[in-house]
N, C-alpha and C. Protein backbone atom coordinates (compact mmCIF):
# COMPACT_ATOMS: atom_id res chain seq x y z
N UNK A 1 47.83 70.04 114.63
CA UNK A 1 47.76 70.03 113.20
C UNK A 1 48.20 71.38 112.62
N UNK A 2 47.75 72.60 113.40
CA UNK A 2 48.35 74.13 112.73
C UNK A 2 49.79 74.06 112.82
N UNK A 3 50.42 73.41 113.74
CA UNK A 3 52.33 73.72 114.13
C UNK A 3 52.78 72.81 112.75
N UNK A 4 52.02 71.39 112.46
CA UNK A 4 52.92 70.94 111.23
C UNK A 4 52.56 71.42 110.30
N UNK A 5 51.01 71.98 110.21
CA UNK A 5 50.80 73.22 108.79
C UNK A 5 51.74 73.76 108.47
N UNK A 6 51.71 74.77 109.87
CA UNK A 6 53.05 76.19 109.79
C UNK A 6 54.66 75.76 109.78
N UNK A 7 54.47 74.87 109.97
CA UNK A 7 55.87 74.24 110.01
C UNK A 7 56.45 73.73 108.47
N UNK A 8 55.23 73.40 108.03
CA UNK A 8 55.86 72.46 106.28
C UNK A 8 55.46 74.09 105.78
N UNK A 9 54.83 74.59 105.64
CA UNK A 9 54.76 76.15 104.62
C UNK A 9 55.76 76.93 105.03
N UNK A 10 56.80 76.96 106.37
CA UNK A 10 57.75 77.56 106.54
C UNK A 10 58.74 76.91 106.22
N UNK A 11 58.88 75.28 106.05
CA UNK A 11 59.95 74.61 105.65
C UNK A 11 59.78 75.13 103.67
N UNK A 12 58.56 75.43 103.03
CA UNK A 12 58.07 74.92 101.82
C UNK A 12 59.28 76.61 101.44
N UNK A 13 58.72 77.23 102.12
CA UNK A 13 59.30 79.26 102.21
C UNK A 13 60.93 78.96 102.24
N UNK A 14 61.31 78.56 103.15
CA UNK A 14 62.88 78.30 103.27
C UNK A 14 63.57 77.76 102.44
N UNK A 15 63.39 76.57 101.80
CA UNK A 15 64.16 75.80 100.73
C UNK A 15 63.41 76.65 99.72
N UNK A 16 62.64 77.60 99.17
CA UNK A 16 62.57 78.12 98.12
C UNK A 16 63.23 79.56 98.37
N UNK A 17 63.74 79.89 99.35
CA UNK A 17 64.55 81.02 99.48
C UNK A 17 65.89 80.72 99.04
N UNK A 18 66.27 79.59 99.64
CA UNK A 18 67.79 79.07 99.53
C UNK A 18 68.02 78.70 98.18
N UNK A 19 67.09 78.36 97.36
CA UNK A 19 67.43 78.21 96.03
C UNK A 19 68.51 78.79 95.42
N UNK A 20 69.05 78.14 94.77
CA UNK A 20 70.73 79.03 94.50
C UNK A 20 70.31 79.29 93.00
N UNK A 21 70.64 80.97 92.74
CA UNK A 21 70.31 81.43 91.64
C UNK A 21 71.68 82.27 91.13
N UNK A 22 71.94 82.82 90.04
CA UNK A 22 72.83 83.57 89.57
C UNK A 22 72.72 84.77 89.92
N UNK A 23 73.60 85.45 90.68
CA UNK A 23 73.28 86.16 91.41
C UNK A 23 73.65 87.59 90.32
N UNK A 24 73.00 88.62 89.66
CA UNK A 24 73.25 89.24 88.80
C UNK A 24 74.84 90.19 88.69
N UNK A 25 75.62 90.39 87.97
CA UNK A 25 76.63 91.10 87.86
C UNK A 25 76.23 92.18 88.91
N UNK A 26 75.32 93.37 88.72
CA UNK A 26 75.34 94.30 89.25
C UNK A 26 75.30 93.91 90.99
N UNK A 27 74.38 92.94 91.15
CA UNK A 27 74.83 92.72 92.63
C UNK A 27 75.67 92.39 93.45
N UNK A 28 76.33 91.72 92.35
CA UNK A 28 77.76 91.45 93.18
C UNK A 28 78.71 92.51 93.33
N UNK A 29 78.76 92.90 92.26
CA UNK A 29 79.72 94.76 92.45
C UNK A 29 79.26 95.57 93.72
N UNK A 30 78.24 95.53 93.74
CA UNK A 30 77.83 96.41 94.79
C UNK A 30 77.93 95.54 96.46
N UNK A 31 78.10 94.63 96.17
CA UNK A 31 78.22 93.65 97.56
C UNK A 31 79.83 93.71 97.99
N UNK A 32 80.71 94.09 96.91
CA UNK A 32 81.72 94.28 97.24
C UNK A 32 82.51 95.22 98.25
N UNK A 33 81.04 96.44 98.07
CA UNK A 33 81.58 97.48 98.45
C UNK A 33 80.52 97.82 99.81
N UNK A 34 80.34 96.61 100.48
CA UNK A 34 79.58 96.55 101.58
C UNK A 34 79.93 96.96 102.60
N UNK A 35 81.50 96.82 102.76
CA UNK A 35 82.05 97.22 104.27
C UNK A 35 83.37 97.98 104.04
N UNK A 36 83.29 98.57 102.49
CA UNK A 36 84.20 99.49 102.46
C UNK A 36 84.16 100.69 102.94
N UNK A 37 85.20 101.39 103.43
CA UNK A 37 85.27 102.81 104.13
C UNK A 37 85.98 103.45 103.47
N UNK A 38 85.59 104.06 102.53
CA UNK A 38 86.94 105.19 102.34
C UNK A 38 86.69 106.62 102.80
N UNK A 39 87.60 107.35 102.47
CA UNK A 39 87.66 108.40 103.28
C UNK A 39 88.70 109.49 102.82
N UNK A 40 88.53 110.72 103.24
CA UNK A 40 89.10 112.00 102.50
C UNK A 40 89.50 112.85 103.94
N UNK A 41 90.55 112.11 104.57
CA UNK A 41 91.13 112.81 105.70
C UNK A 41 91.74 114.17 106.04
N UNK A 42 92.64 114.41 104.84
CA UNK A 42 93.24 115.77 104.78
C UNK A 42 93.81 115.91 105.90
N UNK A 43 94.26 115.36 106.35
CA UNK A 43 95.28 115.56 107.47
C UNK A 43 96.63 115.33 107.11
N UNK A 44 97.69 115.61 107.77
CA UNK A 44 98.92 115.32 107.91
C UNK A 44 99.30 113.90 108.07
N UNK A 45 100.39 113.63 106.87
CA UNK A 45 100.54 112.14 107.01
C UNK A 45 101.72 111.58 108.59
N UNK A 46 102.03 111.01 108.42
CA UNK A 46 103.09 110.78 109.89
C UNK A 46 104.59 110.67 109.69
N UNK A 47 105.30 111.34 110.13
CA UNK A 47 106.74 111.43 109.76
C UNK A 47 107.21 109.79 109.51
N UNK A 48 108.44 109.39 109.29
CA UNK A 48 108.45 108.04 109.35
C UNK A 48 109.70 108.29 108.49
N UNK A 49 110.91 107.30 109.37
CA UNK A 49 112.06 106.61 108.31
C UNK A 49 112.27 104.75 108.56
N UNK A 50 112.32 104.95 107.27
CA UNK A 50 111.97 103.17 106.74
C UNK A 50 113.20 102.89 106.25
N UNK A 51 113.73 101.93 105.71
CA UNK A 51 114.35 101.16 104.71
C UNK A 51 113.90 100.36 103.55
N UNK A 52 114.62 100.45 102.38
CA UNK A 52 114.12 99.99 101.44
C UNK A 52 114.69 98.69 101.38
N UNK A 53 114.75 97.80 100.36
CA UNK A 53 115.25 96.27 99.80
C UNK A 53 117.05 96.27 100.20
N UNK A 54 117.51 97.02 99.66
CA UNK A 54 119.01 97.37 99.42
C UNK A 54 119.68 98.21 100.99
N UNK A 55 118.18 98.57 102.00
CA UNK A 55 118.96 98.52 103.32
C UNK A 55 119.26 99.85 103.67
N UNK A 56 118.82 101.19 102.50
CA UNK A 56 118.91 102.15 102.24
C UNK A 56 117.64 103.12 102.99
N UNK A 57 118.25 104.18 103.93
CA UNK A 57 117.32 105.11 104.64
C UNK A 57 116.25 106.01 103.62
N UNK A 58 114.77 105.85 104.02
CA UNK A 58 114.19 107.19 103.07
C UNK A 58 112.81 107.50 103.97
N UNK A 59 113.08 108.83 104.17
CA UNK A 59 111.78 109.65 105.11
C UNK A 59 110.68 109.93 104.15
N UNK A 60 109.69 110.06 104.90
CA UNK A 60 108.71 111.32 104.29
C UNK A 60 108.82 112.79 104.01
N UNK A 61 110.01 113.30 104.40
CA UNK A 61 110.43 114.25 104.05
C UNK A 61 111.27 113.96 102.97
N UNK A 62 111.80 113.14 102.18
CA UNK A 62 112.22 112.68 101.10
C UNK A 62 111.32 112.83 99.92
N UNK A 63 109.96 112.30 100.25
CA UNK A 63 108.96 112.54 99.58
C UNK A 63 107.94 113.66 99.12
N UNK A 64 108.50 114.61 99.78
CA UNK A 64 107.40 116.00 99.63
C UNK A 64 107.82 116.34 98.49
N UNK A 65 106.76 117.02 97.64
CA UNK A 65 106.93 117.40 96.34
C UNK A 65 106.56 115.78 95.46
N UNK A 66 105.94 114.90 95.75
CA UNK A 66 105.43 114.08 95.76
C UNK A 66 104.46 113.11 95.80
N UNK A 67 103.64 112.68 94.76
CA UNK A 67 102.46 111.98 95.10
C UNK A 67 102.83 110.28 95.52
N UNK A 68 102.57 109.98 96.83
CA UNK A 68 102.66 108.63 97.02
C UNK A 68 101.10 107.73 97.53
N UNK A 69 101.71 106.22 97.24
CA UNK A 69 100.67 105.81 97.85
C UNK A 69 101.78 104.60 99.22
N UNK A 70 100.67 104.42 100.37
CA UNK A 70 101.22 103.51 101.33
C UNK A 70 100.37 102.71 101.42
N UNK A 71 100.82 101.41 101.21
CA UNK A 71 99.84 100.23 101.44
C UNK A 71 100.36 98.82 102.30
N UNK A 72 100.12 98.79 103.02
CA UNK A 72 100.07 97.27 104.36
C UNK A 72 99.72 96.59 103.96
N UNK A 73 100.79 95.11 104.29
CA UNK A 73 100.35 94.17 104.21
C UNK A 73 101.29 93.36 104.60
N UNK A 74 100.26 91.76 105.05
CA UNK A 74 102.00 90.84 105.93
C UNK A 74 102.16 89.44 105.19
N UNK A 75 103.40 89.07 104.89
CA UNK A 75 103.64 87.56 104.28
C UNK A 75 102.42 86.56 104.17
N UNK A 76 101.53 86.11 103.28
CA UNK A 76 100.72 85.05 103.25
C UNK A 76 99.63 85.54 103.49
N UNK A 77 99.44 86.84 103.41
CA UNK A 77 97.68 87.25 103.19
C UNK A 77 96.80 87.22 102.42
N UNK A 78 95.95 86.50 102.63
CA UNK A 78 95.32 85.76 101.13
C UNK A 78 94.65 87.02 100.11
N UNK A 79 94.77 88.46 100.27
CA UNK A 79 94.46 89.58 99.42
C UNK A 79 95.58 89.99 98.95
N UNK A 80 96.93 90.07 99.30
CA UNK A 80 98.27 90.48 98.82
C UNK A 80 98.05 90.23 97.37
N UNK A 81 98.11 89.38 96.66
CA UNK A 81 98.04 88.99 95.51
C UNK A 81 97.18 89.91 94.63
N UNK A 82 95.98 90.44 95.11
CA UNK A 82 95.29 91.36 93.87
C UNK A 82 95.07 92.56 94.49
N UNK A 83 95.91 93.00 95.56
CA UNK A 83 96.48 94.35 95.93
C UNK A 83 97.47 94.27 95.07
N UNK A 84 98.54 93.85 95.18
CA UNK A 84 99.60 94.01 94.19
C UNK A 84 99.40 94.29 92.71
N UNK A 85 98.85 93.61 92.77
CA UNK A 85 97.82 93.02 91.27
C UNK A 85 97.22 94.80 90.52
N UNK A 86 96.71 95.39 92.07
CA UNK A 86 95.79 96.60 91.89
C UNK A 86 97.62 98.05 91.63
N UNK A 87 97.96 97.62 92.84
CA UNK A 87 99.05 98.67 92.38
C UNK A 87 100.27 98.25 91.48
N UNK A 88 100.51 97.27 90.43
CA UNK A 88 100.91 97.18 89.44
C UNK A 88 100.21 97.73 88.29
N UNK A 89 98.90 98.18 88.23
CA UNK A 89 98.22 98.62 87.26
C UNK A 89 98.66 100.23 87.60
N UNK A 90 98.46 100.58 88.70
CA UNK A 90 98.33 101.85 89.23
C UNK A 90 100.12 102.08 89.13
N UNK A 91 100.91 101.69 89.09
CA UNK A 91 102.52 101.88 88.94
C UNK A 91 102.74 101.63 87.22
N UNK A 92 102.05 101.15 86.74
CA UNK A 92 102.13 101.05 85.24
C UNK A 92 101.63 102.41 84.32
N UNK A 93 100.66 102.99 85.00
CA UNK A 93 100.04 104.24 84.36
C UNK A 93 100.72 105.18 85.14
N UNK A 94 101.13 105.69 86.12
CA UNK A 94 102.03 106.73 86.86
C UNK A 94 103.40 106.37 87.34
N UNK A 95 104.01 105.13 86.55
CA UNK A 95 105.80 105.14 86.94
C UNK A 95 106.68 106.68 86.59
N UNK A 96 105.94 107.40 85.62
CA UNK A 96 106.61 108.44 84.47
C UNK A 96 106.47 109.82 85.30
N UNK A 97 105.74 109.81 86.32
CA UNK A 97 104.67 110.67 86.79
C UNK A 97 105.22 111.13 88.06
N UNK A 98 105.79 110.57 88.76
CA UNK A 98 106.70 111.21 89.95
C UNK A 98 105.70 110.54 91.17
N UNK A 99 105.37 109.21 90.95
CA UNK A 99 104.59 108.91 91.82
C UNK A 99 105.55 107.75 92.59
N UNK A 100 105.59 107.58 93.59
CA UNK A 100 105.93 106.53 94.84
C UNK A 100 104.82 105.71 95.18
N UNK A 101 105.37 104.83 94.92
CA UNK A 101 104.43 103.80 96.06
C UNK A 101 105.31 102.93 96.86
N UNK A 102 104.69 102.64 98.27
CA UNK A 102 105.30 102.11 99.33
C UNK A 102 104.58 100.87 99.83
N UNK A 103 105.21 99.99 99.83
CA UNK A 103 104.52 98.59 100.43
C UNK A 103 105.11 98.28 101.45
N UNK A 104 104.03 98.25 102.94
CA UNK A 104 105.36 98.13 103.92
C UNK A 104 104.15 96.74 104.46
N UNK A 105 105.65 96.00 104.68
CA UNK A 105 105.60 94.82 105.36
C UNK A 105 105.05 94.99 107.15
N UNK A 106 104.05 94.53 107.52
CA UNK A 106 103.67 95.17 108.56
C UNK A 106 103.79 93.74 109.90
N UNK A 107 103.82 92.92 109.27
CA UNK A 107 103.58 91.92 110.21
C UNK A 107 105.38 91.38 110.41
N UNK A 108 106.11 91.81 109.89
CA UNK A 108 107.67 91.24 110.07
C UNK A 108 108.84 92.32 110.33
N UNK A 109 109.96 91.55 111.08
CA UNK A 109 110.60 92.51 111.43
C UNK A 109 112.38 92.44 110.59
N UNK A 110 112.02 92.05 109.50
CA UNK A 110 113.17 92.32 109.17
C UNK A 110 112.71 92.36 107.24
N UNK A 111 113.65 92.74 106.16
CA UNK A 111 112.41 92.71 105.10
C UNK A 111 112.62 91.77 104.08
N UNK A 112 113.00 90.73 104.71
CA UNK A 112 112.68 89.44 103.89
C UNK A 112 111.41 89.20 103.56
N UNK A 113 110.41 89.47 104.49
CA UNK A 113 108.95 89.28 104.33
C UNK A 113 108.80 90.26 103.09
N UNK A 114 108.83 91.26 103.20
CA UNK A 114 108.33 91.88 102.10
C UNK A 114 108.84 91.10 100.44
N UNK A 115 110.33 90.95 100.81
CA UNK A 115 110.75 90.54 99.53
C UNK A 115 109.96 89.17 98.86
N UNK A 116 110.07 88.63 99.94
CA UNK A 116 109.16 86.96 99.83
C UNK A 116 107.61 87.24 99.08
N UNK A 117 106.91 88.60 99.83
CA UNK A 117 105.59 88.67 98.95
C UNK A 117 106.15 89.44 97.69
N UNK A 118 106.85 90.37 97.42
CA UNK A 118 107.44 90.77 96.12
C UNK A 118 107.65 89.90 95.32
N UNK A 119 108.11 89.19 95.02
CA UNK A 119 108.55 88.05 94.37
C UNK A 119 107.05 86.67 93.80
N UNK A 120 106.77 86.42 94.93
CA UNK A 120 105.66 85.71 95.33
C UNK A 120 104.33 85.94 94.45
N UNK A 121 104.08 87.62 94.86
CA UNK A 121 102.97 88.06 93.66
C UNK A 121 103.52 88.83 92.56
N UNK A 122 104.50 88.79 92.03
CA UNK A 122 105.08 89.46 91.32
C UNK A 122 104.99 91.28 91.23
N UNK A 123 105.61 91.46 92.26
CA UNK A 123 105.19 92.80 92.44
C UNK A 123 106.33 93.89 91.77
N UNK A 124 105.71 94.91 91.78
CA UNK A 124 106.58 95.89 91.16
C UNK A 124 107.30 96.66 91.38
N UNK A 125 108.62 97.48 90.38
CA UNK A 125 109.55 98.15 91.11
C UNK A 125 109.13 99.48 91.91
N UNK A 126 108.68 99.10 92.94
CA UNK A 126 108.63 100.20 93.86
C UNK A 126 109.03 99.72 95.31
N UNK A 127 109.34 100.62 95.95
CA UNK A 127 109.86 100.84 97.66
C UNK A 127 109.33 99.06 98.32
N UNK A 128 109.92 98.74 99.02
CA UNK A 128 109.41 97.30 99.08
C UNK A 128 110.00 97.83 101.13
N UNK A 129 109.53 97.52 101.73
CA UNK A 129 110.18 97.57 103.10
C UNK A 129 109.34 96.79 103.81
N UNK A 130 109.77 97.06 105.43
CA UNK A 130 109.11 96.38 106.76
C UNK A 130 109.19 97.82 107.59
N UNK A 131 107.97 97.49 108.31
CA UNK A 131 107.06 98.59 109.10
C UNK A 131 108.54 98.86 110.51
N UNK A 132 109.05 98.98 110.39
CA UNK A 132 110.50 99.52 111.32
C UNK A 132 109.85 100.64 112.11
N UNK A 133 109.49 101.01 111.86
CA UNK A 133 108.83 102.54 112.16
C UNK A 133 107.70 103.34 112.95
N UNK A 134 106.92 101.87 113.16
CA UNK A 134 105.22 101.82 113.55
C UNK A 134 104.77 102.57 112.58
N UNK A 135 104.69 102.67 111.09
CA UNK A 135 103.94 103.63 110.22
C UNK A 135 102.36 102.95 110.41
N UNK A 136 102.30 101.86 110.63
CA UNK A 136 101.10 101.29 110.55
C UNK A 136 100.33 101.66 111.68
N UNK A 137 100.73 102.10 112.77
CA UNK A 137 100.29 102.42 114.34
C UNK A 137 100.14 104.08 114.27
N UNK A 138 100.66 104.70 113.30
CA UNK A 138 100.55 106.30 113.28
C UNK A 138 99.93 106.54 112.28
N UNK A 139 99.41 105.16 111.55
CA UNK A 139 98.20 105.72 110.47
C UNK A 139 96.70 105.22 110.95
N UNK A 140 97.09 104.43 111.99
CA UNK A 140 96.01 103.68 112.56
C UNK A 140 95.26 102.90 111.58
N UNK A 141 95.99 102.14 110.79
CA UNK A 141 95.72 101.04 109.89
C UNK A 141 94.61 100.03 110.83
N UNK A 142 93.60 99.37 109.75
CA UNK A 142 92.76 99.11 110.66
C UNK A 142 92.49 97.47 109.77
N UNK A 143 92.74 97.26 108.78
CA UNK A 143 92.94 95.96 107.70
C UNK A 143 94.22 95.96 106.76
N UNK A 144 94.26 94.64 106.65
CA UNK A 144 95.82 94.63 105.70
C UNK A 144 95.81 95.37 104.27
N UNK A 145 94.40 96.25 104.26
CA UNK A 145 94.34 96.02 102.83
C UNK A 145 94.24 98.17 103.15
N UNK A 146 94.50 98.31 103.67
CA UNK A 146 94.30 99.82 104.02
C UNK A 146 95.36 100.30 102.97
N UNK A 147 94.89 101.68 102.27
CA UNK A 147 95.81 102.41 101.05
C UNK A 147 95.55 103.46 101.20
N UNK A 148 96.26 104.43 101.76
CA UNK A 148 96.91 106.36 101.70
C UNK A 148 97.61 106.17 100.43
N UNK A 149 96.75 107.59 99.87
CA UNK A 149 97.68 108.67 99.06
C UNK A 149 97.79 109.41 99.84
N UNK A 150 98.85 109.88 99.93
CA UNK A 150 99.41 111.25 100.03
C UNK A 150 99.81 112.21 98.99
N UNK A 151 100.00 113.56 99.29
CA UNK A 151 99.57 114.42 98.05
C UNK A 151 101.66 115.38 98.20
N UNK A 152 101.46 115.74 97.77
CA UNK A 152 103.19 116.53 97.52
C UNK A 152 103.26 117.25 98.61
N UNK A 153 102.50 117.86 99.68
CA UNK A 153 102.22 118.49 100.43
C UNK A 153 102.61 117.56 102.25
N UNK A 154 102.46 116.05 102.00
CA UNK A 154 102.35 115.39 103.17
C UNK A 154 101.08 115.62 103.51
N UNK A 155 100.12 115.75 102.69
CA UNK A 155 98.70 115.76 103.40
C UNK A 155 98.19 114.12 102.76
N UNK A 156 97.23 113.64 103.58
CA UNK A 156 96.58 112.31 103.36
C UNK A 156 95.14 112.89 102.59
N UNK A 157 95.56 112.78 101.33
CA UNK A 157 94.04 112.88 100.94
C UNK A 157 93.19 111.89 100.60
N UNK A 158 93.44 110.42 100.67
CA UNK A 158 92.48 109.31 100.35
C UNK A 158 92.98 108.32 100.94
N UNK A 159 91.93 107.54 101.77
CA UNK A 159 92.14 106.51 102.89
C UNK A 159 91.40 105.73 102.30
N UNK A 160 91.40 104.38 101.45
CA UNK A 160 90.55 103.44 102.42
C UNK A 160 91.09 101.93 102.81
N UNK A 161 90.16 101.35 103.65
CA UNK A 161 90.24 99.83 104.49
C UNK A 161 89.82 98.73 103.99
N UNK A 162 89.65 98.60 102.37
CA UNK A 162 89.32 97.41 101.32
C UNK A 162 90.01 97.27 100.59
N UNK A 163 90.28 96.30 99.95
CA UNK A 163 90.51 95.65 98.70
C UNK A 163 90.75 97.24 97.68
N UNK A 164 91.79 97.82 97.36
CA UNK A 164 91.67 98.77 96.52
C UNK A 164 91.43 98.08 94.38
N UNK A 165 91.02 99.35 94.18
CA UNK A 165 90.67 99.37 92.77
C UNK A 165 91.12 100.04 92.23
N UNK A 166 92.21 100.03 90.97
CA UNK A 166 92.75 100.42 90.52
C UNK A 166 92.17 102.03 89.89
N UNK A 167 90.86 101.60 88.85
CA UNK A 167 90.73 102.90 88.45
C UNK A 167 90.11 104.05 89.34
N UNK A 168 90.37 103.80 90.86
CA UNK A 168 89.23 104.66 92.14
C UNK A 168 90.65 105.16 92.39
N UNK A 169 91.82 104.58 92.84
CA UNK A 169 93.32 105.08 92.98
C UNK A 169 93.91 106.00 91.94
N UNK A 170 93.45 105.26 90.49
CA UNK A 170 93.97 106.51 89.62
C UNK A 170 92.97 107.71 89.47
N UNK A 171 91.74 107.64 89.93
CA UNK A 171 91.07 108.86 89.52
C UNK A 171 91.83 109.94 91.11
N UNK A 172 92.22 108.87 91.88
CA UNK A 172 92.47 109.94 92.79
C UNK A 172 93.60 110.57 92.78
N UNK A 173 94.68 109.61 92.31
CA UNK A 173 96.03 110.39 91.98
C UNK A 173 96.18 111.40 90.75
N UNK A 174 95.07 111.17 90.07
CA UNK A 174 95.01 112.37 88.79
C UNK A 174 94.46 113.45 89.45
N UNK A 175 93.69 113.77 90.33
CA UNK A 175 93.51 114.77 91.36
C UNK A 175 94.68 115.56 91.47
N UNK A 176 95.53 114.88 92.14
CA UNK A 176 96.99 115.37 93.05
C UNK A 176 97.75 115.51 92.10
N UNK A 177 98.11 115.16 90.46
CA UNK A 177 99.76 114.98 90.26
C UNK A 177 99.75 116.20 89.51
């Protein structure tokens, strides 16, 4: 008789846990940022020559004197869309600004892929390529959603491995420019 006691007051506990409630704004913001990593490396970014859309050579030594950002990602990733989304906001407030951004296609080897997600999420005029290079293996990219700035210097001053946010990217590139 105690096991079906304890048994219906633990069934009675459970379905009143599971109750589905509105889960408040503030908690969800903060749930977002559950397994984010970012990070302030300051290290040296990794040499690297890529190609752009048009098939055209450009190093990181092209870029010094330069604030850029590098961001991964491969054809049909179901976050591409509001990464793009994030650095179209972030290319809209610093196009004027001497800022680069680089989207390299990481999962394909030629850069149709990239163009296909360009197009696809409507992305913006910036550097569009495929990872030719292993840039993704010398940054030790660790999710598709990983975003370096780099600072005019070739130093990496902001890493992280989530979903980026536009105004956390611009507070950091107003740092650097």
């Amino acid at each position: 008789m105690k096991k079906i006691l304890l048994t219906l007051v633990f069934a009675i506990f459970v379905i009143g846990c599971t109750k589905t409630e509105q889960v408040p704004d503030a908690v969800k913001n903060l749930e977002r940022f559950k397994y984010v990593i970012v990070e302030h490396p300051n290290t040296k970014a990794p040499s690297f020559t890529l190609s752009d859309a048009s098939g055209s050579e450009f190093t990181d030594q092209e870029l010094k004197g330069k604030v850029y950002i590098i961001q991964g990602f491969t054809p049909g990733c179901s976050s591409c869309a509001r990464e793009i989304a994030t650095l179209n906001k972030v290319h809209e407030k610093f196009k004027d600004k001497n800022l680069e951004i680089i989207s390299i296609d990481i999962g394909s080897n030629d850069i149709n892929g990239a163009l296909d997600t360009k197009e696809r999420f409507n992305g913006g005029d910036w550097l569009w390529t495929f990872d030719s290079d292993d840039v993704a293996v010398k940054l030790q990219m660790k999710t598709l959603e990983s975003t370096y700035i780099i600072d005019k210097e070739g130093i990496i001053r902001y890493k992280d491995e989530s979903l980026s946010d536009s105004n956390i990217l611009s507070q950091e590139i107003e740092k650097l420019i």
